[in-house]
Protein backbone atom coordinates (compact mmCIF):
# COMPACT_ATOMS: atom_id res chain seq x y z
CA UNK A 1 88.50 38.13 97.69
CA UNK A 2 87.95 41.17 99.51
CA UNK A 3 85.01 43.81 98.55
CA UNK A 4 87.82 45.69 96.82
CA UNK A 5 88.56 42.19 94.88
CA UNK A 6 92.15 42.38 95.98
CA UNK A 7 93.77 40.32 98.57
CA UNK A 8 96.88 39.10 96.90
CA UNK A 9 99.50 41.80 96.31
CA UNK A 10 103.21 41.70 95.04
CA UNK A 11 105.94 44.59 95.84
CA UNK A 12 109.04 44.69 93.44
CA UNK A 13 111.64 46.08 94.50
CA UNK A 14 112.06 46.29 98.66
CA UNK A 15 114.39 48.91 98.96
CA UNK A 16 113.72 52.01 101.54
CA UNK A 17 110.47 52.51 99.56
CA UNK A 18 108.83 49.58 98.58
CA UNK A 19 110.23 47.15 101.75
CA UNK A 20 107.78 49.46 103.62
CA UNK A 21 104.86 49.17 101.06
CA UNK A 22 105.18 45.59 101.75
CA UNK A 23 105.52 45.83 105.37
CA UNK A 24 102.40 47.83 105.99
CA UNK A 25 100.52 45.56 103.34
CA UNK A 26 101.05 42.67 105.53
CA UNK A 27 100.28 44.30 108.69
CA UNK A 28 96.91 45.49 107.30
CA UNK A 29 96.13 41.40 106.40
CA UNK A 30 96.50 41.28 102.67
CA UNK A 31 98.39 38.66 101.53
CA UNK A 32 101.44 40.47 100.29
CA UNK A 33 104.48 39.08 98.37
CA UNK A 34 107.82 40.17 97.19
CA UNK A 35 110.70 40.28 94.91
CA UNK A 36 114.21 41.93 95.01
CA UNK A 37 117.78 41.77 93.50
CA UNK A 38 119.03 42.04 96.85
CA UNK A 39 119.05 38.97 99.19
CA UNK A 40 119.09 41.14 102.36
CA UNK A 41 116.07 42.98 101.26
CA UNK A 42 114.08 39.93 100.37
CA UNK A 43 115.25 38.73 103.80
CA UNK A 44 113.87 42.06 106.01
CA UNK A 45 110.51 41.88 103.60
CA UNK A 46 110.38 38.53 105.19
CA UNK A 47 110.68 39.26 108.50
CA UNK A 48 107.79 42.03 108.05
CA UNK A 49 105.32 39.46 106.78
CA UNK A 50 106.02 39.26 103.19
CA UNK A 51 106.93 36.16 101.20
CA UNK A 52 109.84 36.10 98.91
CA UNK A 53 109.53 34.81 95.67
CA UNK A 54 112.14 33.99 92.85
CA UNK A 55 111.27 36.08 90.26
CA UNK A 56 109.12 39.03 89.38
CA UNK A 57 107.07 36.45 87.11
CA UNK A 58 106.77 34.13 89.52
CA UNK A 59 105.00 36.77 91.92
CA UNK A 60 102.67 38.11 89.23
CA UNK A 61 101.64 34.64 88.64
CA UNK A 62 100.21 34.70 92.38
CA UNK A 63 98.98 38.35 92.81
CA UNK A 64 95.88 40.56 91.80
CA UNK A 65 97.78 43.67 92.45
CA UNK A 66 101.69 44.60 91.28
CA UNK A 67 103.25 47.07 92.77
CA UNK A 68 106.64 48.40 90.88
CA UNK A 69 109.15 50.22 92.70
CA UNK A 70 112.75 50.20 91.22
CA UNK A 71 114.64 52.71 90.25
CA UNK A 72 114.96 54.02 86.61
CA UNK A 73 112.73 53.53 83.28
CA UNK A 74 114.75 50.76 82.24
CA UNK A 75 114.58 49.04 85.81
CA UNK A 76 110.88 49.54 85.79
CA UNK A 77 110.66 48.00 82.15
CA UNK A 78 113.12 44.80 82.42
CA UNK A 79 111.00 44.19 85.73
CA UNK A 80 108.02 43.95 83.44
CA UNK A 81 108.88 42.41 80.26
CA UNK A 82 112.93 41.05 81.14
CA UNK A 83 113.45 37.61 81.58
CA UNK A 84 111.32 36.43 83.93
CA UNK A 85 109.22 39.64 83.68
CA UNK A 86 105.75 40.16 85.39
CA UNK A 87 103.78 40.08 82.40
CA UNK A 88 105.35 36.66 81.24
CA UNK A 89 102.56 35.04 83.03
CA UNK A 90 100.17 37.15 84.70
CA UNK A 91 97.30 36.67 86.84
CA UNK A 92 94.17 37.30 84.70
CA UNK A 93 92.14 40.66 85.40
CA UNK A 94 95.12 41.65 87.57
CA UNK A 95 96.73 45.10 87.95
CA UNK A 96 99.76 46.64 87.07
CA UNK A 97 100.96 49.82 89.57
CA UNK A 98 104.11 51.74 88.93
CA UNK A 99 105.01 53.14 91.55
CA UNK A 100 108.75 54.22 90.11
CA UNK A 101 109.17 57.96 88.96
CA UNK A 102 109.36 57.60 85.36
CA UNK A 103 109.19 59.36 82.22
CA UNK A 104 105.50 59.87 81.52
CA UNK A 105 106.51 58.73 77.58
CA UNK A 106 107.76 55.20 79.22
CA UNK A 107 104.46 55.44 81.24
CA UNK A 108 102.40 55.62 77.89
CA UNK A 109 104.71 52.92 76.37
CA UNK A 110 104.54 50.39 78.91
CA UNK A 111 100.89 50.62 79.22
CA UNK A 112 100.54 50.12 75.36
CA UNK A 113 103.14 47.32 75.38
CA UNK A 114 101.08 45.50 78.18
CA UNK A 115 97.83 46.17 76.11
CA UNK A 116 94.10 45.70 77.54
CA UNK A 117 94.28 41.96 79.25
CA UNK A 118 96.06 43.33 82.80
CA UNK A 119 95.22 46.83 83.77
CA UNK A 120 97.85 49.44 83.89
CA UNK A 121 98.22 52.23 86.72
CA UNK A 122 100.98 55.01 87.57
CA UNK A 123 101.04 55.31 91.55
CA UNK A 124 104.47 57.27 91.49
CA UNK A 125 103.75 58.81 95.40
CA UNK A 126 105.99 61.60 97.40
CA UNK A 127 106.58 63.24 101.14
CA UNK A 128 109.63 60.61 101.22
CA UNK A 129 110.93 57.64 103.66
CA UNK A 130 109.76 59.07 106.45
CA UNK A 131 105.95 59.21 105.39
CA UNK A 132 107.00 55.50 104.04
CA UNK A 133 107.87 54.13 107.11
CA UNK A 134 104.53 56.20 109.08
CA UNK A 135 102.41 54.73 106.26
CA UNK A 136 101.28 58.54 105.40
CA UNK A 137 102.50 58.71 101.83
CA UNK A 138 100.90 60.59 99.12
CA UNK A 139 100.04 59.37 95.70
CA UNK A 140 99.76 60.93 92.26
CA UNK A 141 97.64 58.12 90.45
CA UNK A 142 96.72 57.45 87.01
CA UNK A 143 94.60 54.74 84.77
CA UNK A 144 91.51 53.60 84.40
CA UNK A 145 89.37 55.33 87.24
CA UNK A 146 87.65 51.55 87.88
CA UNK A 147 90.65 49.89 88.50
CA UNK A 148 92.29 52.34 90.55
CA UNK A 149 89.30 52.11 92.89
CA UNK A 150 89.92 48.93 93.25
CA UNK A 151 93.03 49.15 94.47
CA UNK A 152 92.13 51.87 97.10
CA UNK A 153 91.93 49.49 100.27
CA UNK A 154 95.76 48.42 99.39
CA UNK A 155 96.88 51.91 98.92
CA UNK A 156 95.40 53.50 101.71
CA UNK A 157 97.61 51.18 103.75
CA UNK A 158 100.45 53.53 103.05
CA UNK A 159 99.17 56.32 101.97
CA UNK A 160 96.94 58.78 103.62
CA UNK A 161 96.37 61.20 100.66
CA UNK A 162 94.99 59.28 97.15
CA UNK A 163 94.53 61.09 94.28
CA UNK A 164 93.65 59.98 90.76
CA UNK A 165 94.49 62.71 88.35
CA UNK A 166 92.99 61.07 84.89
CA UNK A 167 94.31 58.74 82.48
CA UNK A 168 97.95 56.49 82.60
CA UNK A 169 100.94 58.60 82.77
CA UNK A 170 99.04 61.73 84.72
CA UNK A 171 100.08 60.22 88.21
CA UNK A 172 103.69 60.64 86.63
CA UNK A 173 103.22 64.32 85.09
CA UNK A 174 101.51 65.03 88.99
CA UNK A 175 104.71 63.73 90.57
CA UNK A 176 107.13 65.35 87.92
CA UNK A 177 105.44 68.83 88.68
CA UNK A 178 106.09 68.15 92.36
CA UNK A 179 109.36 67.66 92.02
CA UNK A 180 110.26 70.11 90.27
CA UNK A 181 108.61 72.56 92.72
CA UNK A 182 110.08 70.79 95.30
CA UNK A 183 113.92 71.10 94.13
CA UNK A 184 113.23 74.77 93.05
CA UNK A 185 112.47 75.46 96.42
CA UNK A 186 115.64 73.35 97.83
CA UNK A 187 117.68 75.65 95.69
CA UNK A 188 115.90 78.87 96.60
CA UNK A 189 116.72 77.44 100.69
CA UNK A 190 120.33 76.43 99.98
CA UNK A 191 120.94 80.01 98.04
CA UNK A 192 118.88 82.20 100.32
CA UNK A 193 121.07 80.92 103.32
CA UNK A 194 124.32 81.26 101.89
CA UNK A 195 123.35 84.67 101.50
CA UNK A 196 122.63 85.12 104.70
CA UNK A 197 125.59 83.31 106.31
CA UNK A 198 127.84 85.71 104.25
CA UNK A 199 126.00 89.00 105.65
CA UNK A 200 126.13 87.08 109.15
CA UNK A 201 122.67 85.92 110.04
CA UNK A 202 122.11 83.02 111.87
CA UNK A 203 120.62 80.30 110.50
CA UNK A 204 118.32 78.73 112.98
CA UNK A 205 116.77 82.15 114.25
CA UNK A 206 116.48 82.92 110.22
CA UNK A 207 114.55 79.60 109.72
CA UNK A 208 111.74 79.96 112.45
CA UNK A 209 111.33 83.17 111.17
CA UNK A 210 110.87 82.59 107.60
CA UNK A 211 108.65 79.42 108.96
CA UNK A 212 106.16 81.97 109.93
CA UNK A 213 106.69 84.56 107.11
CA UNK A 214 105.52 84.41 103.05
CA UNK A 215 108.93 82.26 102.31
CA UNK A 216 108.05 79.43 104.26
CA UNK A 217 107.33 75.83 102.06
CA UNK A 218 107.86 72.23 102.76
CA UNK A 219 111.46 71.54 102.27
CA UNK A 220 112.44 74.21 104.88
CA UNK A 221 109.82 73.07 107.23
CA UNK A 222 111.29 69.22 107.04
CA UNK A 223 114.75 70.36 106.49
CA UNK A 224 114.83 68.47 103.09
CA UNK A 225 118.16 69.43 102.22
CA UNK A 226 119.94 67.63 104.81
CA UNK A 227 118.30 64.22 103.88
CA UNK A 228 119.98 62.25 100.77
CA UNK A 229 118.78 63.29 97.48
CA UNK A 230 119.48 60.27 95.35
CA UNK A 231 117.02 60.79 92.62
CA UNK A 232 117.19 64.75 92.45
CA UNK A 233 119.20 65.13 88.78
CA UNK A 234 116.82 62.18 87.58
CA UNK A 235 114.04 64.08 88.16
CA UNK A 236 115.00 66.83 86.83
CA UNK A 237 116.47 65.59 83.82
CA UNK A 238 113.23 63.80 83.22
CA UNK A 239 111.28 67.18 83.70
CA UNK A 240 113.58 69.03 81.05
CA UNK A 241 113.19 65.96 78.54
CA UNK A 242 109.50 66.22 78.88
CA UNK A 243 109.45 70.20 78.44
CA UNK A 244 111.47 69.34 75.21
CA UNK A 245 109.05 66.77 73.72
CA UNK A 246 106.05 68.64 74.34
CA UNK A 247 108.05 72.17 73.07
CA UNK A 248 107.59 74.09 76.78
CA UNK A 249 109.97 76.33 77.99
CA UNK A 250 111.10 75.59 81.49
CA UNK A 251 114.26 78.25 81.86
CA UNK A 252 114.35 77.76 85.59
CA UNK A 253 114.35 74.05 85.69
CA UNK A 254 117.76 74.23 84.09
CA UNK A 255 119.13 76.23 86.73
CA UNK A 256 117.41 74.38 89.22
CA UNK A 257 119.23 71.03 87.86
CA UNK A 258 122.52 72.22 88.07
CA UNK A 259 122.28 73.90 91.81
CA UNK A 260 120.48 70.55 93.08
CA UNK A 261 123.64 68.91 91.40
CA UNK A 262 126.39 71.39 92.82
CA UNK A 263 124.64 70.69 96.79
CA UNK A 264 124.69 67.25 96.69
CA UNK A 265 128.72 67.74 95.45
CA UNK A 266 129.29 69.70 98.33
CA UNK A 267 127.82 67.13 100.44
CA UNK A 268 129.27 64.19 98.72
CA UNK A 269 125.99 62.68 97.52
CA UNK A 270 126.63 60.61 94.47
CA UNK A 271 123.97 60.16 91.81
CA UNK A 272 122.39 56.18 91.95
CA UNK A 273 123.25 54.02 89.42
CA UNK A 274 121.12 51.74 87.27
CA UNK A 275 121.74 47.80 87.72
């Protein structure tokens, strides 16, 4: 093994996230592995240096570090303990790393379900497909500070910005806070031009200004809103279930739900299903 004591790791799920987790994996040397329910997607992880395998089990069985990235809680869960599961046989001392947004609750249940034997991380990361395919992502960790650090060399080969943020579940209340920033600034864009479309300001001289002024942020400097937001009502519907379990108030991220929902009707963006 490698100083870091990781050389084997496994990516499930290879869609537009994790197919380029693998990809840089294997270009940096480590041994890298992966699983999907899609044949074409096992078939491009191939052809960037990963190795298919037949089930999620069957890659645990091989790898030191797991790296989940499906969609929803309950894709992230029947990944881990579903028929042919990762944790139906995994590699001793191993690692665990979901890299799915979820629910920090499911983040606290899966790491209690998975108990003390395999070590149990939340890598959930952000800055989108773009910083996926540069290999500049950003991740919001959390777990056991030791493990994590082992993990570091693997992780730094797609991300350029690693921060652990304390126990399991924190990397998931990081990313749910930066979501919700981020679509209450989408809506504060999408509203703020409208406006000024009706009272006949152009939009592009608008934007450079307000790139320079107090107003600016990230979603207007990368032009977020014209990009596909598949996962925006998840996130937000995860936020607002987590302000109701833990009794906080969140007024705005109500009303920051439904705008995010009424833009991507206007642009015909569908919310993903679950398999």
């Amino acid at each position: 093994m490698n100083a870091a004591g990781i050389e084997t790791v496994g990516v499930i799920g290879l869609g537009k996230m994790g197919g380029q987790l693998a990809r840089h994996l294997a270009a940096a040397g480590f041994e890298t592995l992966g699983y999907d329910v899609r044949a074409e997607a096992m078939v491009q992880a191939e052809a960037d240096g990963a190795a298919a395998t037949g089930s999620p089990a069957e890659l645990a069985t091989k790898s030191d570090l797991v790296i989940v990235g499906v969609g929803f809680d309950s894709e992230v869960e029947a990944a881990l303990f579903g028929e042919n599961g990762a944790m139906g046989s995994p590699r001793p001392g191993s690692t665990m790393a979901v890299a799915s947004t979820v629910a920090p609750a499911t983040m606290l249940k899966i790491a209690e379900r998975i108990g003390g034997d395999v070590a149990v991380l939340d890598i959930p990361m952000a800055r989108g497909e773009q910083a996926a395919i540069d290999g500049n992502l950003l991740i919001f960790g959390g777990g056991d500070r030791a493990a994590f650090d082992r993990c570091r060399p693997a992780f730094s080969t797609f991300s350029d910005a690693i921060h652990h943020l304390g126990p399991v579940g924190a990397g998931q209340v990081g990313k749910l806070v930066n979501n919700l920033i981020l679509w209450a600034c989408i809506s504060a864009n999408e509203e703020g031009f409208r406006l000024a479309e009706e009272l006949g300001v152009e939009a592009g001289a608008l934007r450079e200004a307000l790139l320079q002024s107090s107003a600016q942020n990230w979603a207007l400097a990368t032009e977020a809103v014209e990009r596909p937001m598949p996962w925006a009502e998840k996130d937000m519907t995860i936020v607002l279930k987590e302000a109701d379990a833990a009794r906080v108030s969140l007024p705005l991220c109500g009303t920051v739900k439904e705008v995010i929902k009424g833009v991507k009707i206007a642009r015909g963006q569908a919310m993903p299903e679950e398999r």
